[in-house]
N, C-alpha and C. Protein backbone atom coordinates (compact mmCIF):
# COMPACT_ATOMS: atom_id res chain seq x y z
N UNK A 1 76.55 132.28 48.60
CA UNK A 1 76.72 131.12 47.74
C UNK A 1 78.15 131.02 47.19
N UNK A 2 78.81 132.35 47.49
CA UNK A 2 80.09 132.35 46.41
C UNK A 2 81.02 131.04 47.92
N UNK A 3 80.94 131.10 48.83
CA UNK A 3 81.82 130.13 49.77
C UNK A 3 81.24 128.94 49.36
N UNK A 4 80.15 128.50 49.18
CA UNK A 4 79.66 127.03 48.43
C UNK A 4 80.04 126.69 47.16
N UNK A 5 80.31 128.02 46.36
CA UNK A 5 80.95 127.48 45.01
C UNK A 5 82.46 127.06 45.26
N UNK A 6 83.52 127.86 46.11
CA UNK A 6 84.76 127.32 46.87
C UNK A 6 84.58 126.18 46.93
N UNK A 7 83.70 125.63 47.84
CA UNK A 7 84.06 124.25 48.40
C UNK A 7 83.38 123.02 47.96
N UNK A 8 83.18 123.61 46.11
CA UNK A 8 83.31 122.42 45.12
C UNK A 8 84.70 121.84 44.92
N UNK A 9 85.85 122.81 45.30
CA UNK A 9 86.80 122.86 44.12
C UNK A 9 87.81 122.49 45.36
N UNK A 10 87.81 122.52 46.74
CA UNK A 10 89.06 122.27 47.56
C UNK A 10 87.66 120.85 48.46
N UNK A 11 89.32 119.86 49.31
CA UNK A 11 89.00 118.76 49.75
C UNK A 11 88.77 119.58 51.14
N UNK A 12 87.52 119.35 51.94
CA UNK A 12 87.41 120.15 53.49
C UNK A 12 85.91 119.96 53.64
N UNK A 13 85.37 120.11 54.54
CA UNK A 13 83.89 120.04 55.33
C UNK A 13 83.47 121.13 55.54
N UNK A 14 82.01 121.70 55.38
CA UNK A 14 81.95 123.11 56.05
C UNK A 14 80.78 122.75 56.88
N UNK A 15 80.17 123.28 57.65
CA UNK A 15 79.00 123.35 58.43
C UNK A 15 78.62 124.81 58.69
N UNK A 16 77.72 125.20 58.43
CA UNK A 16 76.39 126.12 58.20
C UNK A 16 75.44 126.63 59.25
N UNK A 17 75.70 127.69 60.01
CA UNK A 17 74.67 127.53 60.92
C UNK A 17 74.50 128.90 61.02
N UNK A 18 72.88 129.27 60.92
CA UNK A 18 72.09 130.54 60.46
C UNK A 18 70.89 130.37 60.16
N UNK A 19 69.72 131.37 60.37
CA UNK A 19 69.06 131.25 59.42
C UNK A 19 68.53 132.73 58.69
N UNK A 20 68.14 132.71 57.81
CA UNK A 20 67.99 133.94 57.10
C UNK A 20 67.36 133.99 55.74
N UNK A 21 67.49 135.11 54.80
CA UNK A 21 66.73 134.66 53.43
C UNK A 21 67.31 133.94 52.37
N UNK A 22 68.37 133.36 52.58
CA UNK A 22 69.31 132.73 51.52
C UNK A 22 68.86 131.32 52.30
N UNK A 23 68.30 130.87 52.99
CA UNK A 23 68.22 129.63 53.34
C UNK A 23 67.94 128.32 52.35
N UNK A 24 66.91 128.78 51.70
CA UNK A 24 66.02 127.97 50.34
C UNK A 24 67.56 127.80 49.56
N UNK A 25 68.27 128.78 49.23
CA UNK A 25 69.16 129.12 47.79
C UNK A 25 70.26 128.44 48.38
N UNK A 26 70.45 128.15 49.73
CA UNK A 26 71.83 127.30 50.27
C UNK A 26 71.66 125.83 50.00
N UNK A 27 70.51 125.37 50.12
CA UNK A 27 70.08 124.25 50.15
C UNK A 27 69.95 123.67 49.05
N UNK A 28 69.05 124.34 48.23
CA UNK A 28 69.09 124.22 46.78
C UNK A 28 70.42 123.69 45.99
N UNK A 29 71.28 124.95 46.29
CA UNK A 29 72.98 125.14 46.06
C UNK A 29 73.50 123.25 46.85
N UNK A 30 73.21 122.96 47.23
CA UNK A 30 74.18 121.99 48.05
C UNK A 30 73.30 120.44 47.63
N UNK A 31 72.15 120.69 47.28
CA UNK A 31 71.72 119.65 46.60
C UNK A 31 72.09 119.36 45.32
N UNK A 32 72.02 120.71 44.48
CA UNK A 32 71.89 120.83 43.07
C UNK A 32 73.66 120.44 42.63
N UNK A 33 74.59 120.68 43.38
CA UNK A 33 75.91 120.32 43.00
C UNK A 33 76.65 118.97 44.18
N UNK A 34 75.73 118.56 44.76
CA UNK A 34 76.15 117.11 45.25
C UNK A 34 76.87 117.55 46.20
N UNK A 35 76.70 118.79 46.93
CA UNK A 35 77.73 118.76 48.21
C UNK A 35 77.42 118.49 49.49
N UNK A 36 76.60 117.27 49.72
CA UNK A 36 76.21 117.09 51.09
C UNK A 36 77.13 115.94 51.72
N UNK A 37 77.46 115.77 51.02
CA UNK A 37 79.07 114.75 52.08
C UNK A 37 79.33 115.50 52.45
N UNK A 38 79.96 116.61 52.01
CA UNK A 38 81.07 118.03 52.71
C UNK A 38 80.45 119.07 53.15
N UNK A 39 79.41 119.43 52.73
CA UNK A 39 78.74 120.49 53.45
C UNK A 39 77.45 120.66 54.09
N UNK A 40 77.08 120.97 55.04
CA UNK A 40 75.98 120.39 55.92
C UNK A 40 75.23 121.49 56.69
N UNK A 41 73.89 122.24 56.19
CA UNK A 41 73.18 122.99 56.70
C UNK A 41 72.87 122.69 57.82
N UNK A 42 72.78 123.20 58.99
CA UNK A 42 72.13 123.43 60.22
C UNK A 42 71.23 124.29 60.37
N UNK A 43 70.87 125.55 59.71
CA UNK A 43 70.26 126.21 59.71
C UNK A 43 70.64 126.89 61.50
N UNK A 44 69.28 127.11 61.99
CA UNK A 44 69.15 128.12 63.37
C UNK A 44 70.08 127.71 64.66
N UNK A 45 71.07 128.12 64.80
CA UNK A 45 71.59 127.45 65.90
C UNK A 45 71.71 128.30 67.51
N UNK A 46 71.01 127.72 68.44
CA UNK A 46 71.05 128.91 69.49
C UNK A 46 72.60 128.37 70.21
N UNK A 47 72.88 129.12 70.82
CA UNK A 47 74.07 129.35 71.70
C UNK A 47 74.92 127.94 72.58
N UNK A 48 73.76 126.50 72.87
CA UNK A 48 74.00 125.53 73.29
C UNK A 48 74.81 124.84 72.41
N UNK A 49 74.14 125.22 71.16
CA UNK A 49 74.99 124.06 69.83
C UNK A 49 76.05 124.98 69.21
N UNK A 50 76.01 126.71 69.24
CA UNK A 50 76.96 126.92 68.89
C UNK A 50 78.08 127.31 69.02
N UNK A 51 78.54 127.54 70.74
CA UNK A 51 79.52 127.44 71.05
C UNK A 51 80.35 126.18 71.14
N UNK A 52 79.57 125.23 71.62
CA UNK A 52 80.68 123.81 71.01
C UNK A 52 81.35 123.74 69.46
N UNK A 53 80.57 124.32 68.58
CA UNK A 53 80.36 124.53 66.93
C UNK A 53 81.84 125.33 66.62
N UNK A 54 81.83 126.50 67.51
CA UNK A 54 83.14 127.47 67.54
C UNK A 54 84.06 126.65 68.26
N UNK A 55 83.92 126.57 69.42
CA UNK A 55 85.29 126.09 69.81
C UNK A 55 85.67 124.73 69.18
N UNK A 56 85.13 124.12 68.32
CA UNK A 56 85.97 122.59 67.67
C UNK A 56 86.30 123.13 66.37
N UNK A 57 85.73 124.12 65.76
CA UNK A 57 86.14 124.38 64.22
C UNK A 57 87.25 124.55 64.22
N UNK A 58 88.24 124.54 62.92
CA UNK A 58 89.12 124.72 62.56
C UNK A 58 89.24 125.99 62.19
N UNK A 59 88.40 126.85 61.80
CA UNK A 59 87.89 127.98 61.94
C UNK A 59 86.95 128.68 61.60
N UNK A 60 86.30 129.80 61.56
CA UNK A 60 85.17 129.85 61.30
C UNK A 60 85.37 131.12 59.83
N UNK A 61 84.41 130.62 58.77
CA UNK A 61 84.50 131.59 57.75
C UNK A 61 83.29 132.56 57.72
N UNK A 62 83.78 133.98 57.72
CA UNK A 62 82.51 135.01 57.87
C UNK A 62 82.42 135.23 55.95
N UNK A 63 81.64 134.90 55.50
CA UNK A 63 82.00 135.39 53.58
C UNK A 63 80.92 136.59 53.57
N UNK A 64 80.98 137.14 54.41
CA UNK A 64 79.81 138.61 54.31
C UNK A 64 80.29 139.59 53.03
N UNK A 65 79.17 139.88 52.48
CA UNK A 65 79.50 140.66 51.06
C UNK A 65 78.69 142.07 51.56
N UNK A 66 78.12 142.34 53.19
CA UNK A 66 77.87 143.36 53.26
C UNK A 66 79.26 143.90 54.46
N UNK A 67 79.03 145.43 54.41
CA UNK A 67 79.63 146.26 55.32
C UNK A 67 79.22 146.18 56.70
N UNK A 68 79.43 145.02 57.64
CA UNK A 68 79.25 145.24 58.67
C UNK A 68 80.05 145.70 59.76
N UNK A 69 79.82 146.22 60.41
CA UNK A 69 80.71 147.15 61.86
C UNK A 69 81.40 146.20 62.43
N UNK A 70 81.09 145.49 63.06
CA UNK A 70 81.69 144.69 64.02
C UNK A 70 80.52 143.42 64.34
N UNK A 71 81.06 142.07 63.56
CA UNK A 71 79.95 140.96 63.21
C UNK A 71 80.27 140.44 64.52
N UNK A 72 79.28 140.02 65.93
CA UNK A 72 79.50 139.72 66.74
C UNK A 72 79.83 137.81 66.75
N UNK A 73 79.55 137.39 65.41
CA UNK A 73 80.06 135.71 65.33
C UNK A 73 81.53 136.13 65.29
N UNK A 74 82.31 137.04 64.48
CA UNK A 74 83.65 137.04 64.69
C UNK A 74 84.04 136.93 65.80
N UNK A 75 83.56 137.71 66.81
CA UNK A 75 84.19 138.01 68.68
C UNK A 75 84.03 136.38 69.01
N UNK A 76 82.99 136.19 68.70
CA UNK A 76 82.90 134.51 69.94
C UNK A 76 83.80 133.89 69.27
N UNK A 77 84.26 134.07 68.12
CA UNK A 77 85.10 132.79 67.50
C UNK A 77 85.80 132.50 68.45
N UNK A 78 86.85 134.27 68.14
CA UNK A 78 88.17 134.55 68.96
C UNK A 78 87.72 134.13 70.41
N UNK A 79 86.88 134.70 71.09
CA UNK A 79 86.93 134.47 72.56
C UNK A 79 86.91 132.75 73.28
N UNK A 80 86.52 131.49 71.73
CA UNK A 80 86.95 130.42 72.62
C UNK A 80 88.00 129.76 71.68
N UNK A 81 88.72 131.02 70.97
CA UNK A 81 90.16 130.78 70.76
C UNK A 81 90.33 130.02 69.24
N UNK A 82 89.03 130.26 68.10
CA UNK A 82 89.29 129.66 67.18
C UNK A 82 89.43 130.72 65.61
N UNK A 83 90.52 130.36 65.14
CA UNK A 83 90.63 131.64 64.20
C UNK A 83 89.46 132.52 62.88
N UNK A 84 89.37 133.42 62.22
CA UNK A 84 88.45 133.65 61.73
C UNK A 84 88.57 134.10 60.01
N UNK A 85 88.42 133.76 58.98
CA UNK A 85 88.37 133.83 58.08
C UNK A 85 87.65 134.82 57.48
N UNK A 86 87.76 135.82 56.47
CA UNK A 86 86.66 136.40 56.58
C UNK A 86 87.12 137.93 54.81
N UNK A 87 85.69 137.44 54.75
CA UNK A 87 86.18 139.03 52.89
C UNK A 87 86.45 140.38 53.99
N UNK A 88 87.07 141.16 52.66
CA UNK A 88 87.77 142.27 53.24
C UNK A 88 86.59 143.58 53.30
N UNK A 89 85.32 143.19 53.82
CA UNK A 89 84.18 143.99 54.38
C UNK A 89 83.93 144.41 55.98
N UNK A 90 83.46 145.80 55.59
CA UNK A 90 83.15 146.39 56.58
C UNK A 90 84.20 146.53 57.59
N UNK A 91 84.00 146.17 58.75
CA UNK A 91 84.99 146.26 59.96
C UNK A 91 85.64 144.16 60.39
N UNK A 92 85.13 143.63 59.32
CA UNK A 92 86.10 142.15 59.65
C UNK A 92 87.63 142.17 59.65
N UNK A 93 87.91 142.90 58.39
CA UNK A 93 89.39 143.27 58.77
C UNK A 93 90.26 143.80 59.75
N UNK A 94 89.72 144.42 60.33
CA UNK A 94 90.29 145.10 61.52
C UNK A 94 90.40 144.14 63.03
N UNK A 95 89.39 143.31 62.58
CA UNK A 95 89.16 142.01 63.62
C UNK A 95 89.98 140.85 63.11
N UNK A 96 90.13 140.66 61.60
CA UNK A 96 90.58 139.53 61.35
C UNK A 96 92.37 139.61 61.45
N UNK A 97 92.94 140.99 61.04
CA UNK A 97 94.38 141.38 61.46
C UNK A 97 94.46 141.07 62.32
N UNK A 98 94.25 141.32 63.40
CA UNK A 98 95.18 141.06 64.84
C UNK A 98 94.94 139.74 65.38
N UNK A 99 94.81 138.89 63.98
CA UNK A 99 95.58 137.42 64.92
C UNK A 99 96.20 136.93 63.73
N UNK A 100 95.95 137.16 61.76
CA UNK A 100 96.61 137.13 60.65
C UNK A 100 96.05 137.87 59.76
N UNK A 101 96.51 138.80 59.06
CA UNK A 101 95.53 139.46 57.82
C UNK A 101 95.87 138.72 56.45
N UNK A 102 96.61 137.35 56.64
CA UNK A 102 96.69 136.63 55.37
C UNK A 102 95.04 135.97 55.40
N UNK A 103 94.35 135.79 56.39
CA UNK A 103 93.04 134.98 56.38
C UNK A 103 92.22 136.31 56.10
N UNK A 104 92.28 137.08 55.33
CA UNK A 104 91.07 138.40 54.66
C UNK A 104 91.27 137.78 53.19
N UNK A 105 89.94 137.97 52.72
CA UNK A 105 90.05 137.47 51.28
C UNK A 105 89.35 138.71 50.27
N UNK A 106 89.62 138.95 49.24
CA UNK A 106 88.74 139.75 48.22
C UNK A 106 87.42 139.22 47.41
N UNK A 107 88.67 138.40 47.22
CA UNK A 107 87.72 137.39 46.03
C UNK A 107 87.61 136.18 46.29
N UNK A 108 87.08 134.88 45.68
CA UNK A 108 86.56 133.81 45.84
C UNK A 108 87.86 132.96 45.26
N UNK A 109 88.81 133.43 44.54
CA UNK A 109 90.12 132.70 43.90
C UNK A 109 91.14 132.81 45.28
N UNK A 110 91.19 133.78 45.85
CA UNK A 110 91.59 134.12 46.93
C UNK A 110 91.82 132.98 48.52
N UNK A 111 90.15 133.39 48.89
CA UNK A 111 89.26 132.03 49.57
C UNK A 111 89.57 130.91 49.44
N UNK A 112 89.75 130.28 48.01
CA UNK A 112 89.91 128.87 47.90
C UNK A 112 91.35 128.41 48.35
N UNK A 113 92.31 129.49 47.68
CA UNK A 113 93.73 129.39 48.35
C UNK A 113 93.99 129.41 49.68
N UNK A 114 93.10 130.19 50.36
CA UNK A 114 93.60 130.49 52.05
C UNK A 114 92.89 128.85 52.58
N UNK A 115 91.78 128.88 51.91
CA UNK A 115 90.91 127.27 52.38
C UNK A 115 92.01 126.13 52.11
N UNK A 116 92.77 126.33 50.75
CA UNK A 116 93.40 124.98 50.52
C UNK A 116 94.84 124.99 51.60
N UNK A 117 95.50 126.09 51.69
CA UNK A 117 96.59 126.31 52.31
C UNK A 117 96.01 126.10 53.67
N UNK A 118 95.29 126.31 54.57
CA UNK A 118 95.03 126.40 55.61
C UNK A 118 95.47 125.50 56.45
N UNK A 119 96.37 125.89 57.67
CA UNK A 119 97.02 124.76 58.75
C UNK A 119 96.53 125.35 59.85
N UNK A 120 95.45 124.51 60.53
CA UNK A 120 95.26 124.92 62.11
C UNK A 120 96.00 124.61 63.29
N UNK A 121 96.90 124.03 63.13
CA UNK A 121 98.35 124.21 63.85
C UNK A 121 99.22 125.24 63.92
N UNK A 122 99.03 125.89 62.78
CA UNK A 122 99.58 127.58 62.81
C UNK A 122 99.08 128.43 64.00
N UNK A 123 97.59 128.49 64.33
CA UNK A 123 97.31 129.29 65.18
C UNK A 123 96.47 128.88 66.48
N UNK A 124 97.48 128.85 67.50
CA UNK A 124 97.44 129.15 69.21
C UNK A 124 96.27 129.40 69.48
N UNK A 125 95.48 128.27 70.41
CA UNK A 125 93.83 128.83 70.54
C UNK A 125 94.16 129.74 71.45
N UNK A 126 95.38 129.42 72.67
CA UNK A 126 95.47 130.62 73.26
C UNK A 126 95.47 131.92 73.34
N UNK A 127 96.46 132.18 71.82
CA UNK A 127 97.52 133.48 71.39
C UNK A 127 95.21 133.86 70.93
N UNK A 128 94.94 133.66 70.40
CA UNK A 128 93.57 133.79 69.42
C UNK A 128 92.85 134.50 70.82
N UNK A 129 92.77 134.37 71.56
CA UNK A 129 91.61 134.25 72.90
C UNK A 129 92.24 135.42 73.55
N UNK A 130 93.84 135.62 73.36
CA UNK A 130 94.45 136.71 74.11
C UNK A 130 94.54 137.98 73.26
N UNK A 131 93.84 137.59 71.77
CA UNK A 131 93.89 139.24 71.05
C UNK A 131 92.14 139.11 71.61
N UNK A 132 91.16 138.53 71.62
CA UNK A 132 90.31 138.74 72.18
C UNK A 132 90.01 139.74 73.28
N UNK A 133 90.65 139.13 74.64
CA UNK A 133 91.05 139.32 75.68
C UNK A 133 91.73 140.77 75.87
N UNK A 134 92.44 141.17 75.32
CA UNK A 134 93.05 142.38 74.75
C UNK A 134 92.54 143.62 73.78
N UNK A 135 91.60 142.91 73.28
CA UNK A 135 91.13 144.26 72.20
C UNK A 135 89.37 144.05 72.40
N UNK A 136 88.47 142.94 72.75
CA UNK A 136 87.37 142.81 72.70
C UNK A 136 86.65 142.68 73.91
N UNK A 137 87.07 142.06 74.77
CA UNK A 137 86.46 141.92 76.12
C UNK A 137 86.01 142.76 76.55
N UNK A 138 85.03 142.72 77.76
CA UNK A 138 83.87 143.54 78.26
C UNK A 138 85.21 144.85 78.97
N UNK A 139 86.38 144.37 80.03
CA UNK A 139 87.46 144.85 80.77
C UNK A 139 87.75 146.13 79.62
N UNK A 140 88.50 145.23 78.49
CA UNK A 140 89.16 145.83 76.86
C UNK A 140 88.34 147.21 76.38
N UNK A 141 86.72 146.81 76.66
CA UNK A 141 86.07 147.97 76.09
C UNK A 141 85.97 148.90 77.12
N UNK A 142 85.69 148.60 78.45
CA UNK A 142 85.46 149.71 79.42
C UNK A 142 86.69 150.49 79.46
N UNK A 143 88.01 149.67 79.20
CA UNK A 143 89.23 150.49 79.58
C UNK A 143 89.48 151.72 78.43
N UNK A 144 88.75 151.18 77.36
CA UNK A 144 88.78 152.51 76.41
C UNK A 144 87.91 153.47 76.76
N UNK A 145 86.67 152.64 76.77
CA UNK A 145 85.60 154.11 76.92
C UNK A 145 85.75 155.06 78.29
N UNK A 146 86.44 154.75 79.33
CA UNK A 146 86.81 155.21 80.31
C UNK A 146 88.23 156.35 79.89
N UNK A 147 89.05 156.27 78.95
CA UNK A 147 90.33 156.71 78.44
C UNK A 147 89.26 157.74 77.56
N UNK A 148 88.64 157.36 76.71
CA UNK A 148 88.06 158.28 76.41
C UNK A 148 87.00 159.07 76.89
N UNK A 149 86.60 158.83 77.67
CA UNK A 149 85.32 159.72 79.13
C UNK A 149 86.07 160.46 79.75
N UNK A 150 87.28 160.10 80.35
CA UNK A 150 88.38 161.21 81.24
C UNK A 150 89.14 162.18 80.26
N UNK A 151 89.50 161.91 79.42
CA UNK A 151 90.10 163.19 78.79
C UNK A 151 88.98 164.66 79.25
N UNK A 152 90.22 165.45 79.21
CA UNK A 152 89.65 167.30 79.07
C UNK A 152 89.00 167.54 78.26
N UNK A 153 87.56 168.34 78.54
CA UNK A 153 86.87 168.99 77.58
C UNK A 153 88.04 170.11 76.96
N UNK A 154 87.35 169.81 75.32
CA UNK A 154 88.48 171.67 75.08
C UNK A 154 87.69 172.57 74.79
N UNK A 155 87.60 173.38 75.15
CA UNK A 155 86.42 174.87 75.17
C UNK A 155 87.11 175.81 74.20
N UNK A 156 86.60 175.88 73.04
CA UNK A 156 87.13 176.83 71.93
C UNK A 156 86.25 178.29 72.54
């Protein structure tokens, strides 16, 4: 809810697509403060609606307040080249650096600034798709786990 309280306060659109136990409390949230011009639940979206969804955004915001490893909506962003926004949890940072670590946020004062400042002309769907391509891809991962499978056992 804290990204719905943001986008009382900056001019921008968001669209919503998930479903989960905050569903009721999003809705609620977006009725109860008049934000349905600008913000627009979708709820469940399978893979037909949401890769078109990624590749037209301007970018996609992860506002996860848990520790997750590696959120697999971050990878598809990057892989059809659209940048990713995202709090400074779990392993997003490490994904969200290598294309800007000015788009990691702490806080919600933070968020609203990177939301209001935000120019998607700044970032190359290409350059976006080639840190993909480079650090995430199916190639990217085998070439590590293979670097790490061949090394020498060390026998103490």
């Amino acid at each position: 809810l804290e990204l719905l309280d943001v986008y009382r306060t900056i001019d921008a659109n968001l669209v919503i697509a998930g479903d989960g136990p905050l569903k009721d409390r999003v809705n609620a949230f977006i009725s109860r403060h008049q934000l349905s011009k600008k913000a627009t639940f979708l709820g469940h979206a399978d893979h037909t609606l949401l890769w078109p969804l990624l590749a037209n955004a301007d970018a996609l915001i992860v506002p996860s307040t848990c520790a997750e490893n590696n959120p697999l909506i971050a990878l598809e962003a990057l892989s059809v080249g659209t940048p990713v926004i995202a709090s400074n949890r779990g392993g997003l940072p490490e994904i969200v650096e290598k294309v800007d670590k000015s788009l990691i946020y702490d806080d919600q004062s933070r968020l609203a600034q990177i939301l209001s400042e935000f120019d998607r002309t700044r970032y190359s769907s290409d350059a976006i798709r080639m840190v993909y391509k480079r650090y995430y891809s199916a190639p990217a991962f085998m070439q590590k786990y293979l670097a790490l499978v061949d090394r020498p056992v060390i026998r103490h």
